[in-house]
Protein backbone atom coordinates (compact mmCIF):
# COMPACT_ATOMS: atom_id res chain seq x y z
CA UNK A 1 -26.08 35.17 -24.27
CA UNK A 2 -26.76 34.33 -28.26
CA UNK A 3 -23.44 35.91 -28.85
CA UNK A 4 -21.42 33.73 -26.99
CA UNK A 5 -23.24 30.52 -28.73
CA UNK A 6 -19.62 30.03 -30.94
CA UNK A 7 -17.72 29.81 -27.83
CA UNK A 8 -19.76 27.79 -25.73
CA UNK A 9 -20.13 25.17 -28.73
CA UNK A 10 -16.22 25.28 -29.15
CA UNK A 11 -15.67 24.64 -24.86
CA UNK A 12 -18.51 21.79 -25.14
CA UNK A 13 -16.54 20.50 -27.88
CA UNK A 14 -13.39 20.10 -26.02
CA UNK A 15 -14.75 19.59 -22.96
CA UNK A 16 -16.19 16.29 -24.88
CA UNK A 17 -12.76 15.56 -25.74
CA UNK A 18 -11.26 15.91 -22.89
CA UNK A 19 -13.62 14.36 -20.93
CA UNK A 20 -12.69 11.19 -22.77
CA UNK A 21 -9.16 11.36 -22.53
CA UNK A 22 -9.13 11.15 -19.26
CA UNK A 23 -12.56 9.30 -18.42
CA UNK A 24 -10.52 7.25 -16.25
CA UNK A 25 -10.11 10.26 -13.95
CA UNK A 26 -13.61 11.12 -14.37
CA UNK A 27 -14.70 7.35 -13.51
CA UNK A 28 -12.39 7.08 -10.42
CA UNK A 29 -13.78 10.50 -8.83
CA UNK A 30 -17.24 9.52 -9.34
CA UNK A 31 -16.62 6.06 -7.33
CA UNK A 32 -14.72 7.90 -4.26
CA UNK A 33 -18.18 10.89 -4.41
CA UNK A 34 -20.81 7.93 -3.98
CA UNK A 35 -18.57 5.35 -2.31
CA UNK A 36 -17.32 8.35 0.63
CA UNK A 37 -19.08 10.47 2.92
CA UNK A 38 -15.84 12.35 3.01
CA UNK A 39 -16.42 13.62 -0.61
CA UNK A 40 -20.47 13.78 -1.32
CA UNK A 41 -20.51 17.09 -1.49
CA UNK A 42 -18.37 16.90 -4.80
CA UNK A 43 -22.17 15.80 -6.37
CA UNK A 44 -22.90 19.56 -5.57
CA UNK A 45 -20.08 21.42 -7.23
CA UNK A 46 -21.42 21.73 -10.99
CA UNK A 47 -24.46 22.70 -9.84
CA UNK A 48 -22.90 25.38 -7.91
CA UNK A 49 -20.09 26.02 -10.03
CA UNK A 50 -23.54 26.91 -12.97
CA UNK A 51 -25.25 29.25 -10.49
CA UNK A 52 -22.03 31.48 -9.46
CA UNK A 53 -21.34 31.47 -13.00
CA UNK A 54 -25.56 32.94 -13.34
CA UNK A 55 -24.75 35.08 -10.42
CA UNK A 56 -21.75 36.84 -11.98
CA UNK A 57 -23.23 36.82 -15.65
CA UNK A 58 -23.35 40.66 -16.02
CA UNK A 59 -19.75 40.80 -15.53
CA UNK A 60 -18.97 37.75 -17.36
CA UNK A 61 -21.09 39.55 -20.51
CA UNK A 62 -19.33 42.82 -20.05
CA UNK A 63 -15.79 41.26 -21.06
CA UNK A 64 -15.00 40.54 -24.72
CA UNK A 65 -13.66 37.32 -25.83
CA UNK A 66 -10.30 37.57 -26.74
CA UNK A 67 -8.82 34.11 -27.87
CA UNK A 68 -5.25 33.62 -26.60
CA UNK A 69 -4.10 31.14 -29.54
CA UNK A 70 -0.23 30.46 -27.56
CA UNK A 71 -1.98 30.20 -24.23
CA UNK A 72 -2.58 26.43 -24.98
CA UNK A 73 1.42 25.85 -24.50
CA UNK A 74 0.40 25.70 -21.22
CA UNK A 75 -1.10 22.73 -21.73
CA UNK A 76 2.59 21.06 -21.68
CA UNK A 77 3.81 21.35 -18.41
CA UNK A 78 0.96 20.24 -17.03
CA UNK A 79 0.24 17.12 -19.30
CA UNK A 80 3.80 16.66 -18.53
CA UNK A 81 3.00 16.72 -14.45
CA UNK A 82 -0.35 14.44 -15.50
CA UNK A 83 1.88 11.65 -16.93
CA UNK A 84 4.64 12.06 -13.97
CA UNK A 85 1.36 11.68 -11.46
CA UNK A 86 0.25 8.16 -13.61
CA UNK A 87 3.81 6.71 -13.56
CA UNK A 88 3.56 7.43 -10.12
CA UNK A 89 -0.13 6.20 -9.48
CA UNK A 90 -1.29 9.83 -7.34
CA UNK A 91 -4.82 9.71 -8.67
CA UNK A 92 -5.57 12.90 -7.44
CA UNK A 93 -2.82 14.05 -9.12
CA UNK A 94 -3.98 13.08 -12.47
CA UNK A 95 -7.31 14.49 -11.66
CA UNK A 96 -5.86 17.92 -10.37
CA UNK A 97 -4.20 18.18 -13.36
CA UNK A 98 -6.83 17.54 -15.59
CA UNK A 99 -9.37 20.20 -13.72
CA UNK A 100 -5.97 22.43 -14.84
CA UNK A 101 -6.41 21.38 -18.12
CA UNK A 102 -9.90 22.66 -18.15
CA UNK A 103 -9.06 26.04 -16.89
CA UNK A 104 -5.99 26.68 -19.70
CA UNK A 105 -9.32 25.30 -22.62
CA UNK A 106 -11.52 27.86 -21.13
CA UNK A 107 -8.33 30.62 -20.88
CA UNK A 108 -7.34 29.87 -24.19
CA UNK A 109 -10.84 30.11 -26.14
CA UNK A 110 -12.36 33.42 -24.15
CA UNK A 111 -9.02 34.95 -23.12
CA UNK A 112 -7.71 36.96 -19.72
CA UNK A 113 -10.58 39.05 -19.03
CA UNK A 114 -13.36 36.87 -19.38
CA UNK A 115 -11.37 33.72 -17.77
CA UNK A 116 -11.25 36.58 -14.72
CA UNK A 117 -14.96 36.85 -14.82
CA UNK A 118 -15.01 33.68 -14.64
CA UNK A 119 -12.65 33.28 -11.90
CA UNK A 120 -14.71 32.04 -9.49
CA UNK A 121 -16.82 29.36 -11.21
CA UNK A 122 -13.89 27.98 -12.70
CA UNK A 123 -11.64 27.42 -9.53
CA UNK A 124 -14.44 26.23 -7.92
CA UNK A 125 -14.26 23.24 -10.18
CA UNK A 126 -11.21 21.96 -8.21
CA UNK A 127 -14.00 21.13 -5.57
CA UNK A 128 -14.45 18.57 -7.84
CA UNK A 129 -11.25 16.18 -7.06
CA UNK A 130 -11.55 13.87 -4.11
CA UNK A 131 -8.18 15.26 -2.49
CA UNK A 132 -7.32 15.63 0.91
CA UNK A 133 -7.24 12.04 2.26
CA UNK A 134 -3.05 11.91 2.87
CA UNK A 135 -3.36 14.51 5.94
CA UNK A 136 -5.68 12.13 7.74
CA UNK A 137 -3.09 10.86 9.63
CA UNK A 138 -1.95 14.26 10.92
CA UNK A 139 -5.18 15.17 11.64
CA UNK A 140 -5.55 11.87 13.95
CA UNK A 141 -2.41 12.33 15.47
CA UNK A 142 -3.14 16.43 16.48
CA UNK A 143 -6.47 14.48 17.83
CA UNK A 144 -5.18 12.23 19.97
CA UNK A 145 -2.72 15.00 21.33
CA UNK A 146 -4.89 17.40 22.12
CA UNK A 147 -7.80 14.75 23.88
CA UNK A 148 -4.53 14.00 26.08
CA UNK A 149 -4.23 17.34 26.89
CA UNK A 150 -7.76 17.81 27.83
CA UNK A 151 -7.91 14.77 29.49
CA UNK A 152 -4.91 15.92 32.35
CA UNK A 153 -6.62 19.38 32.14
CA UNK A 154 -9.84 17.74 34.00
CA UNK A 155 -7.76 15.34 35.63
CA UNK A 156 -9.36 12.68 34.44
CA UNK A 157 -7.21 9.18 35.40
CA UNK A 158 -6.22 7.57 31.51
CA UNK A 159 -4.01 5.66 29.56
CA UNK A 160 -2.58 6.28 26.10
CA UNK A 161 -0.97 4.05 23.42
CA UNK A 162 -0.52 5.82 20.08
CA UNK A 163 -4.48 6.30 19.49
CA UNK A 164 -5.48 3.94 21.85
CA UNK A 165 -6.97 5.86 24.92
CA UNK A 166 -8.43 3.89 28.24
CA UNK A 167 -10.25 5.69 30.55
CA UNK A 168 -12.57 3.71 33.73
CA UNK A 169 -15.44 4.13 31.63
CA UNK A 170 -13.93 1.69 28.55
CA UNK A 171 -11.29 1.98 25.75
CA UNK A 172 -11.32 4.64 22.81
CA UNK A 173 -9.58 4.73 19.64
CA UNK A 174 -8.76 7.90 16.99
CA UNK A 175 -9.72 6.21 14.29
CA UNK A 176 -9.57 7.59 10.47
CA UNK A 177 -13.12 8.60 10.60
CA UNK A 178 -12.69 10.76 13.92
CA UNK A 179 -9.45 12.54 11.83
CA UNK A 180 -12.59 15.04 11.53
CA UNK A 181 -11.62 14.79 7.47
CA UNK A 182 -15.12 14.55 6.23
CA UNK A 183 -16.06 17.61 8.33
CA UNK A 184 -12.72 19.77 7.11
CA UNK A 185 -13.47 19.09 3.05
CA UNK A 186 -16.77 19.83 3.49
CA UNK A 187 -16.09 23.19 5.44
CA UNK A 188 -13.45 24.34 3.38
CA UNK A 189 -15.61 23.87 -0.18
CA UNK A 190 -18.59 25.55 2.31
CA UNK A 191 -16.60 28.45 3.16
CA UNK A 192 -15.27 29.09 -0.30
CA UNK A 193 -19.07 29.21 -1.41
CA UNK A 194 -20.13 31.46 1.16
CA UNK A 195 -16.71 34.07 1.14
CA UNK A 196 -17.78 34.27 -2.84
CA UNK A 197 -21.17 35.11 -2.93
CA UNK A 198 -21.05 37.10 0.50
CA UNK A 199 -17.85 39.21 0.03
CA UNK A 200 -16.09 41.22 -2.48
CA UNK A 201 -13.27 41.82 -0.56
CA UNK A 202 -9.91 39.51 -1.15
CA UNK A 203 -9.18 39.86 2.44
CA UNK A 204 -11.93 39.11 3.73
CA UNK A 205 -12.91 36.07 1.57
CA UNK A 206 -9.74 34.89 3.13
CA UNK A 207 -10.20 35.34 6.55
CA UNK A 208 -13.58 33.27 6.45
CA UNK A 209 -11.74 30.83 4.34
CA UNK A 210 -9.42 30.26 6.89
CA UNK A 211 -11.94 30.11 9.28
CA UNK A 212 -13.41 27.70 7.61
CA UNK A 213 -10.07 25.52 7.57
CA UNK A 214 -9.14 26.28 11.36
CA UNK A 215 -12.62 26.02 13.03
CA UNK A 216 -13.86 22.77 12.38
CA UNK A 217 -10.29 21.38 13.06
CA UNK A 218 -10.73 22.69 16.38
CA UNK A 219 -14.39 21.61 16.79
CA UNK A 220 -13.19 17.81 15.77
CA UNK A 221 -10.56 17.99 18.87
CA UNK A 222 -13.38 18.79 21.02
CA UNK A 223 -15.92 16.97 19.71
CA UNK A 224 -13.44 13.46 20.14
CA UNK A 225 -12.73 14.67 23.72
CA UNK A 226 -16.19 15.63 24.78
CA UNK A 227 -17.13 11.40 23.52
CA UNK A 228 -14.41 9.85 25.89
CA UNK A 229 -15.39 12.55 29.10
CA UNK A 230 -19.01 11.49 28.10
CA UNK A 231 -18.11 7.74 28.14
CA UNK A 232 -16.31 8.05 31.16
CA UNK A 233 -18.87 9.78 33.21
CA UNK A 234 -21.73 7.29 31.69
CA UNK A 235 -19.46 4.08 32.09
CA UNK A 236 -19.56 3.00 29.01
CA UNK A 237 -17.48 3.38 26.14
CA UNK A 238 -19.94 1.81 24.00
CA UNK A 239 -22.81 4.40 24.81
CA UNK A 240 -20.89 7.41 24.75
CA UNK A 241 -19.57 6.56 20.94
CA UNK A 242 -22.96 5.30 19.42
CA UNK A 243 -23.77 6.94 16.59
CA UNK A 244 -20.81 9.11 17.11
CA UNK A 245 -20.80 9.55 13.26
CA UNK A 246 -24.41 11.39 13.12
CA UNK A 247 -23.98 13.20 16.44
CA UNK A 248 -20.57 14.44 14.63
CA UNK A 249 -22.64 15.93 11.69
CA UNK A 250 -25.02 17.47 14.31
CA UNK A 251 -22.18 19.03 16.12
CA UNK A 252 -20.46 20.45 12.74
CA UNK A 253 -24.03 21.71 11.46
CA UNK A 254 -23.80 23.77 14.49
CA UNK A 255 -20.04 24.95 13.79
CA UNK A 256 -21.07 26.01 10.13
CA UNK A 257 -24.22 28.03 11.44
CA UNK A 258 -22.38 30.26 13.51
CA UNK A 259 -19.58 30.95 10.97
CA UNK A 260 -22.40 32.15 9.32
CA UNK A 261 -23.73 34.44 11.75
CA UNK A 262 -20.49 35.76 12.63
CA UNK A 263 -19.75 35.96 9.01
CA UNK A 264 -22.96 37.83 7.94
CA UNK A 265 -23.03 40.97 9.78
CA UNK A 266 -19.88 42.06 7.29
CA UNK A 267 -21.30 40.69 3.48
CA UNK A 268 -20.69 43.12 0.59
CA UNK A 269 -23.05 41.06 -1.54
CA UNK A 270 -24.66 44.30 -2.89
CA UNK A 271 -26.98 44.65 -5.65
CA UNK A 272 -26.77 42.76 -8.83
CA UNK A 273 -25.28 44.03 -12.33
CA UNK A 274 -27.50 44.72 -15.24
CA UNK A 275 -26.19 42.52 -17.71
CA UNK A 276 -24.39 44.63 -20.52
CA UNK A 277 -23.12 42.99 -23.57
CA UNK A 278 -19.61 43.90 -24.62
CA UNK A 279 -19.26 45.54 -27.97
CA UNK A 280 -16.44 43.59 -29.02
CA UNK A 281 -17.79 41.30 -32.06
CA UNK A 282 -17.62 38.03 -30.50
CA UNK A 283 -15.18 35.36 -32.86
CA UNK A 284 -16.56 32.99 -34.76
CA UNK A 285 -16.48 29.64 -33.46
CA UNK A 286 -14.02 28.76 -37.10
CA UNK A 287 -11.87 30.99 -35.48
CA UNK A 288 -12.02 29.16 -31.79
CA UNK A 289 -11.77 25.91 -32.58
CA UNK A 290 -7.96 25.52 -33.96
CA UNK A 291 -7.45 27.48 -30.18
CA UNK A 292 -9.22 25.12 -28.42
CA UNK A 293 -7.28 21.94 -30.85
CA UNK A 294 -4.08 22.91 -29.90
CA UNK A 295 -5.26 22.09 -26.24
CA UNK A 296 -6.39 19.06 -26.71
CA UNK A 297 -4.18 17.74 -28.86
CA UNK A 298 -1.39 18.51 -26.54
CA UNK A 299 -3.59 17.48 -23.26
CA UNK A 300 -4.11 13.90 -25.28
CA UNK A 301 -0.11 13.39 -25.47
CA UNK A 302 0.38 12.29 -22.30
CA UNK A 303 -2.61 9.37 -22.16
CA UNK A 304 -1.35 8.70 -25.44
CA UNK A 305 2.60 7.94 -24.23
CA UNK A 306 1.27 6.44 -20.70
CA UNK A 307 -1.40 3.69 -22.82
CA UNK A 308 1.77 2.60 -25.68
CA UNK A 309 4.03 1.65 -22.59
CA UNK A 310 1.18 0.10 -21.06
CA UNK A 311 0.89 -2.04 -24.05
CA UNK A 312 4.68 -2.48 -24.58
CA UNK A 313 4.39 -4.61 -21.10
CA UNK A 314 1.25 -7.10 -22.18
CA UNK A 315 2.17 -10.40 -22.67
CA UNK A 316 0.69 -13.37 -23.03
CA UNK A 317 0.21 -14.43 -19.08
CA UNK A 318 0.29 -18.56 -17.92
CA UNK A 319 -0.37 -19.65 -14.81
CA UNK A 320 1.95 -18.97 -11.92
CA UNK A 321 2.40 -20.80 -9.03
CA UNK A 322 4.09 -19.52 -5.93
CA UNK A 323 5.19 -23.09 -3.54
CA UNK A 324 4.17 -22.08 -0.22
CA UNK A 325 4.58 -24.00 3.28
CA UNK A 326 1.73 -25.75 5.11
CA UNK A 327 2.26 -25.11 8.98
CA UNK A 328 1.89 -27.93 10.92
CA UNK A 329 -1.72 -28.61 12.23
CA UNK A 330 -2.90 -26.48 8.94
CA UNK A 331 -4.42 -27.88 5.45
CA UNK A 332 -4.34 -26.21 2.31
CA UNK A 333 -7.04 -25.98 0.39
CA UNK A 334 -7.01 -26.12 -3.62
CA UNK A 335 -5.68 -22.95 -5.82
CA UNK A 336 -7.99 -20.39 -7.07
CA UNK A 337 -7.18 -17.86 -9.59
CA UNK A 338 -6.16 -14.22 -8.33
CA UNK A 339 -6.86 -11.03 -9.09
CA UNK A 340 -4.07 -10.41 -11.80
CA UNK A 341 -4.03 -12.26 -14.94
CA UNK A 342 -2.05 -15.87 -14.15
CA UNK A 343 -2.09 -15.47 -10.29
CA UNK A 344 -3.22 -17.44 -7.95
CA UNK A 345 -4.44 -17.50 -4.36
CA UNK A 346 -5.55 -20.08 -1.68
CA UNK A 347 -6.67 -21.41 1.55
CA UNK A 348 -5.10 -22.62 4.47
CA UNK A 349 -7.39 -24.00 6.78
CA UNK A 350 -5.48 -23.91 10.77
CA UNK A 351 -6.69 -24.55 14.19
CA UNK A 352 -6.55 -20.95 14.61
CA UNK A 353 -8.84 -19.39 11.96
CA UNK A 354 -8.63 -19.54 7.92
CA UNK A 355 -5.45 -18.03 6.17
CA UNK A 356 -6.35 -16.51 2.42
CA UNK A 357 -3.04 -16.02 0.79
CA UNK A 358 -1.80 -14.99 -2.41
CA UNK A 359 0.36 -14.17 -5.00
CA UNK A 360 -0.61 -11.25 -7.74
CA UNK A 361 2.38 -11.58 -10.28
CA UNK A 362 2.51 -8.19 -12.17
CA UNK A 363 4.56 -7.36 -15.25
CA UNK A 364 7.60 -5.09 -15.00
CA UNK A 365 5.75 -2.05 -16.62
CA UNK A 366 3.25 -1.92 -13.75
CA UNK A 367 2.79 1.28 -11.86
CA UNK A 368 1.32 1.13 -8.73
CA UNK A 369 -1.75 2.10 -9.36
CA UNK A 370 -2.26 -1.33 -10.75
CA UNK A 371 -0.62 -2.92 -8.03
CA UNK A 372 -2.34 -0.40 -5.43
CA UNK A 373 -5.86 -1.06 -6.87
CA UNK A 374 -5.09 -4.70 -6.24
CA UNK A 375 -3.62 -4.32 -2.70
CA UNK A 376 -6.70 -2.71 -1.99
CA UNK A 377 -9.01 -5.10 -2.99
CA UNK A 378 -7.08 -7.49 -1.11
CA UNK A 379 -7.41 -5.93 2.33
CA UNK A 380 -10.89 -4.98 1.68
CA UNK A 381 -9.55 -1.62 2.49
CA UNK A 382 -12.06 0.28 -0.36
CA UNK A 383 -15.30 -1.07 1.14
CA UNK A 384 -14.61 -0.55 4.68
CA UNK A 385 -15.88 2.25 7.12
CA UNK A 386 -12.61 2.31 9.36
CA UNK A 387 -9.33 1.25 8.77
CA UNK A 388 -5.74 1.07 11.02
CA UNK A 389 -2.77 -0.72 10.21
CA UNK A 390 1.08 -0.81 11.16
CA UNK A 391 3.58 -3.04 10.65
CA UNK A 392 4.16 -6.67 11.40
CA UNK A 393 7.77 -8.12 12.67
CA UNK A 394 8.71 -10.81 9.92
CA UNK A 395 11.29 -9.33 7.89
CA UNK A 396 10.96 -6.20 5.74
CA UNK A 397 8.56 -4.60 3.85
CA UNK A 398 5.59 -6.43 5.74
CA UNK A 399 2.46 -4.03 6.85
CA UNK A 400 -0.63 -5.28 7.87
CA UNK A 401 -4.16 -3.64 7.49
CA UNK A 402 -7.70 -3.98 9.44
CA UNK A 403 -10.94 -3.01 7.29
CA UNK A 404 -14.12 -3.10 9.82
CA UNK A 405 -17.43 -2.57 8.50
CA UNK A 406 -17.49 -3.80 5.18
CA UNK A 407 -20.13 -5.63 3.86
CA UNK A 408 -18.80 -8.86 4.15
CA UNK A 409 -17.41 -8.48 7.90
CA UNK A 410 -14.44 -7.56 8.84
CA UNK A 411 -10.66 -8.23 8.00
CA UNK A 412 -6.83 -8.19 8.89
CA UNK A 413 -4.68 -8.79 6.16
CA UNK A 414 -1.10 -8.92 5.72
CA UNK A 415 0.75 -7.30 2.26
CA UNK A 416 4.58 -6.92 1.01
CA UNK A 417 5.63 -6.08 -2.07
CA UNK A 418 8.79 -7.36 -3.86
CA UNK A 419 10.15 -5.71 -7.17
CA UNK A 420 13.37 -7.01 -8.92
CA UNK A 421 13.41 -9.88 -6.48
CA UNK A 422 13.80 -7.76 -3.36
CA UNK A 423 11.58 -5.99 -0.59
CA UNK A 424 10.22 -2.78 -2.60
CA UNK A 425 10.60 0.68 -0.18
CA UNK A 426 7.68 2.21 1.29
CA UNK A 427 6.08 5.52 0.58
CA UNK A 428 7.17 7.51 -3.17
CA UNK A 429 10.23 5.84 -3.22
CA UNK A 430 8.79 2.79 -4.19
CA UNK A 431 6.21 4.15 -6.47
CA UNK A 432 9.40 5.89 -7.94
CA UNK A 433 11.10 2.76 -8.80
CA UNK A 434 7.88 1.22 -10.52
CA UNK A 435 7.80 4.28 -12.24
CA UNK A 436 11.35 4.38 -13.38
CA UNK A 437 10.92 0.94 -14.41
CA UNK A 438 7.43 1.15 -16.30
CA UNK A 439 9.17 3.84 -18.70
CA UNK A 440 12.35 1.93 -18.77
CA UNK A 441 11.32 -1.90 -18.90
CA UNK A 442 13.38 -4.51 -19.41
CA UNK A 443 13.44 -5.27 -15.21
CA UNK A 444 11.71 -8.20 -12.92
CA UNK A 445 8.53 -8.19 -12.40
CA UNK A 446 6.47 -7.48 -8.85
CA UNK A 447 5.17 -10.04 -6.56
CA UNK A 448 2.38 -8.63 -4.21
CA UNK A 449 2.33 -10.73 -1.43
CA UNK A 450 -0.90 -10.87 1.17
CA UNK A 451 -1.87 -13.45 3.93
CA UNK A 452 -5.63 -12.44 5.19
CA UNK A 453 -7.85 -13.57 7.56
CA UNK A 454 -11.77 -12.67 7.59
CA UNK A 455 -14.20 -12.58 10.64
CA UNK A 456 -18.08 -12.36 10.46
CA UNK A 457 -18.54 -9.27 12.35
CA UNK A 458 -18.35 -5.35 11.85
CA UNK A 459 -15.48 -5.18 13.83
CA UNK A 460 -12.26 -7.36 15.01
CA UNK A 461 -11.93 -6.75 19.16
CA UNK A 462 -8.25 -6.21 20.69
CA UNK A 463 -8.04 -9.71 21.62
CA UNK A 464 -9.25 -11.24 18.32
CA UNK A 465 -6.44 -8.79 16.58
CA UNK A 466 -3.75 -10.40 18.65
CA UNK A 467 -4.89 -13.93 17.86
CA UNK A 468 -5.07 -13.19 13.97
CA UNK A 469 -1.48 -10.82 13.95
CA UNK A 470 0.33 -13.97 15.79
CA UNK A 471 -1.94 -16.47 13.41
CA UNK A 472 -0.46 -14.55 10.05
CA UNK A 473 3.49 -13.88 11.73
CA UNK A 474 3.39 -17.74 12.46
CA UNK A 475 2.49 -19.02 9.33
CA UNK A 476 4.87 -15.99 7.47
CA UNK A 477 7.65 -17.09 9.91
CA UNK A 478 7.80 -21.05 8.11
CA UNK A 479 7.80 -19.58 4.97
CA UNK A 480 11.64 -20.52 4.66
CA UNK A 481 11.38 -20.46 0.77
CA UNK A 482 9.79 -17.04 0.00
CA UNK A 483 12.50 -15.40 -1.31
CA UNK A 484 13.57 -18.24 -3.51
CA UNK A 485 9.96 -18.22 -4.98
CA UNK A 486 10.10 -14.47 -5.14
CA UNK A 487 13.00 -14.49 -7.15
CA UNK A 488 12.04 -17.10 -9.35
CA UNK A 489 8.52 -15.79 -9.94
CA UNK A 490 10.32 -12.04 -10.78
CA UNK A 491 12.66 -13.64 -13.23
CA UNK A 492 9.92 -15.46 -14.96
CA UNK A 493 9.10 -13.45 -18.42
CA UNK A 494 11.02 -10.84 -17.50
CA UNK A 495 12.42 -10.50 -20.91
CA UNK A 496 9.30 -10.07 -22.66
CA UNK A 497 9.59 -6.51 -21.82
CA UNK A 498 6.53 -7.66 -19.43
């Protein structure tokens, strides 16, 4: 190991750097592993991604380091994918990328053979990036088809609307958390563990991989079905889904041990290696370091580009105010500031509840992970355990959003999103327009539009989300003057290059 001191000083050294290039990254991954049960695991994958690295150190030590001075070209395409995953505000992808980054430092300052020694350790880091969260939805939706299924299969009498399911014994919902994602991610980084240390085999690391991917899927459509047929044998909805969370880990601890036991009787762990030093000299880390500066140097590009046309759009912000129209029977309350610079938001007090609406005004060289990071903190949708939305009828581009169980209570809140004066399109085509028009500038800016309401419990019933959806369409619905103020608010500063 004291031969390989000038290479690990040169990777610490641009680790370092690149750890601060894109710290952002680094920050945003550590909120989502203490903030989401989904992703805790991710505090485990250094400290695994060290020990296979110990477990495989008499191979690792048996390869010579052979710098590969070109292979930090590499480095390109994928800081050019990075700043193409920023304009578009895909966190992950700026955080897959940058795990990518780390593999072409560590390919580029020990070469081929000891980067394939290293194989294992190193894609293990991927582990690392909170990804995974856009297939919730299809993992609800397979969930609620198949408890269908098993519902007519024991002919048991229900109902169904979308993931709304009624039995006689009360009313169940697929909600994001019984997607079964949190199970699935930590499976799959499980199973990758396990077919590495337990097998040599390619083919049969990938069967228990996929195993790994396909059983607890399976296990999640049984385990939501097995809740309602419990709920509607006990009569109560209520009991059957307390602590459904907890009883779900219980069930899944299960699932993992017997992969296990059907996965042991075929290991090829073997015995260990006796570490055996290559006789290639090892390079001097004078040598390594230019290697390992042509990757970061070209990794640090793209921050570089993103944070100049970041700055091109500052501007000196002044209060904005957006005119909106009281409802009859309501009183608004007095402006506060909002959450962007020279935005504002307020009150509207109604027979009905309490209305928080506002207006985030956003320069023309925002992407949306600006405006995203805002729409989230809006609906509370961040802090919440369980979230569903859809869309409301009063005109386009409206969506609305319930977060239960936050600290705070609960809420429904309403969001649309107007750039260059009109409704922006859901989905990547709109982050493709903000995108187009960070680089570009010179267009209007975006309103963010939300109309809220809160409620002081962990979760809104069906009836009280009826009350609140009419409460927020009927106020929307008088707002004859929002696209005037829309327009007027986009035009404002817009040639500031802001």
């Amino acid at each position: 190991m004291r031969t390989l001191h000038g290479p690990l000083l040169v990777l610490a050294a641009g680790l370092a750097v690149l750890g601060y290039a894109f710290s952002t990254e680094v920050a945003a991954a550590y909120r989502v592993w203490m903030d989401s049960t989904a992703y805790s695991h991710c505090l485990f994958v250094l400290p695994i991604v060290l020990y296979l690295a110990w477990e495989r150190r008499a191979g690792i030590l048996a390869e010579p380091v052979v710098p590969l001075r070109w292979a930090g070209l590499a480095a390109l395409p994928i800081g050019i994918a990075w700043f193409v995953a920023e304009r578009l505000g895909i966190m992950e992808g700026r955080q897959l990328m940058a795990i990518s980054l780390v593999e072409v430092l560590f390919l580029s300052v020990l070469g081929w053979r000891m980067a394939a020694a290293l194989a294992a350790p190193l894609l293990y880091l991927y582990f690392l990036v909170p990804f995974g969260a856009f297939i919730t939805p299809l993992l609800q939706y397979w969930t609620a088809v198949f408890t269908e299924f098993g519902l007519n299969v024991l002919d048991i009498p229900h109902e169904t609307d979308g993931y709304l399911i009624d039995v006689p014994g009360g009313r169940f919902f697929i909600a994001e958390a019984c997607a079964g994602l949190r199970f699935l991610i930590a499976s799959i980084a499980f199973g990758v563990l396990y077919a590495c240390l337990m097998y040599r085999s390619l083919w049969r690391r990938a069967f228990f991989i996929l195993a790994s991917i396909v059983v607890p899927i399976i296990a999640n459509w049984f385990r939501a079905l097995g809740i309602i047929v419990l709920g509607y044998v006990l009569g109560s909805a209520e009991a059957a889904a307390a602590d459904h969370i907890i009883y779900g880990w219980v069930f899944f601890s299960a699932v993992t041990l017997l992969l296990i036991a059907v996965g042991l009787p075929f290991r090829q762990d073997g015995v260990g290696r006796v570490a055996v030093p290559s006789a290639v000299p090892v390079p001097a880390a004078g040598r390594l370091l230019p290697v390992a500066l042509l990757v970061v140097v070209i990794s640090g590009i793209g921050p570089l580009v993103a944070c100049l046309i970041d700055r091109a759009g500052l501007a000196a912000t002044v209060p904005e105010h957006f005119t909106w129209i009281t409802p009859i029977g309501c009183r608004e309350g007095v402006a506060e500031p909002g959450l962007v610079a020279g935005s504002e938001q307020v009150r509207f007090t109604c027979p009905q509840g309490v209305l928080l609406v506002s207006a985030q005004v956003f320069s023309a060289r925002s992407t949306w992970s600006a405006i995203g990071h805002a729409r989230s903190r809006l609906t509370n949708e961040s802090r919440a355990e369980e979230t569903t939305g859809g869309r409301i009828a009063v005109g386009p581009g409206w969506s609305y959003l319930i977060a239960n169980g936050t600290p705070s209570g609960s809420y429904m809140t309403a969001t649309a999103l107007w750039t260059g004066g009109n409704p922006a399109p859901g989905g990547l085509g709109g982050r493709v327009l903000l995108a187009r028009q960070s680089i570009l500038g010179g267009g209007s800016r975006s309103i963010l539009l939300s109309v809220g309401v809160q409620v002081d419990r962990s979760a809104i019933r069906l009836d009280e989300e009826r009350k609140i959806k009419a409460l927020i369409t009927n106020f929307l619905q008088v707002q004859y003057t929002l696209n005037h103020e829309v327009s007027r608010l986009s035009r404002a500063g817009s040639g500031s290059g802001g």
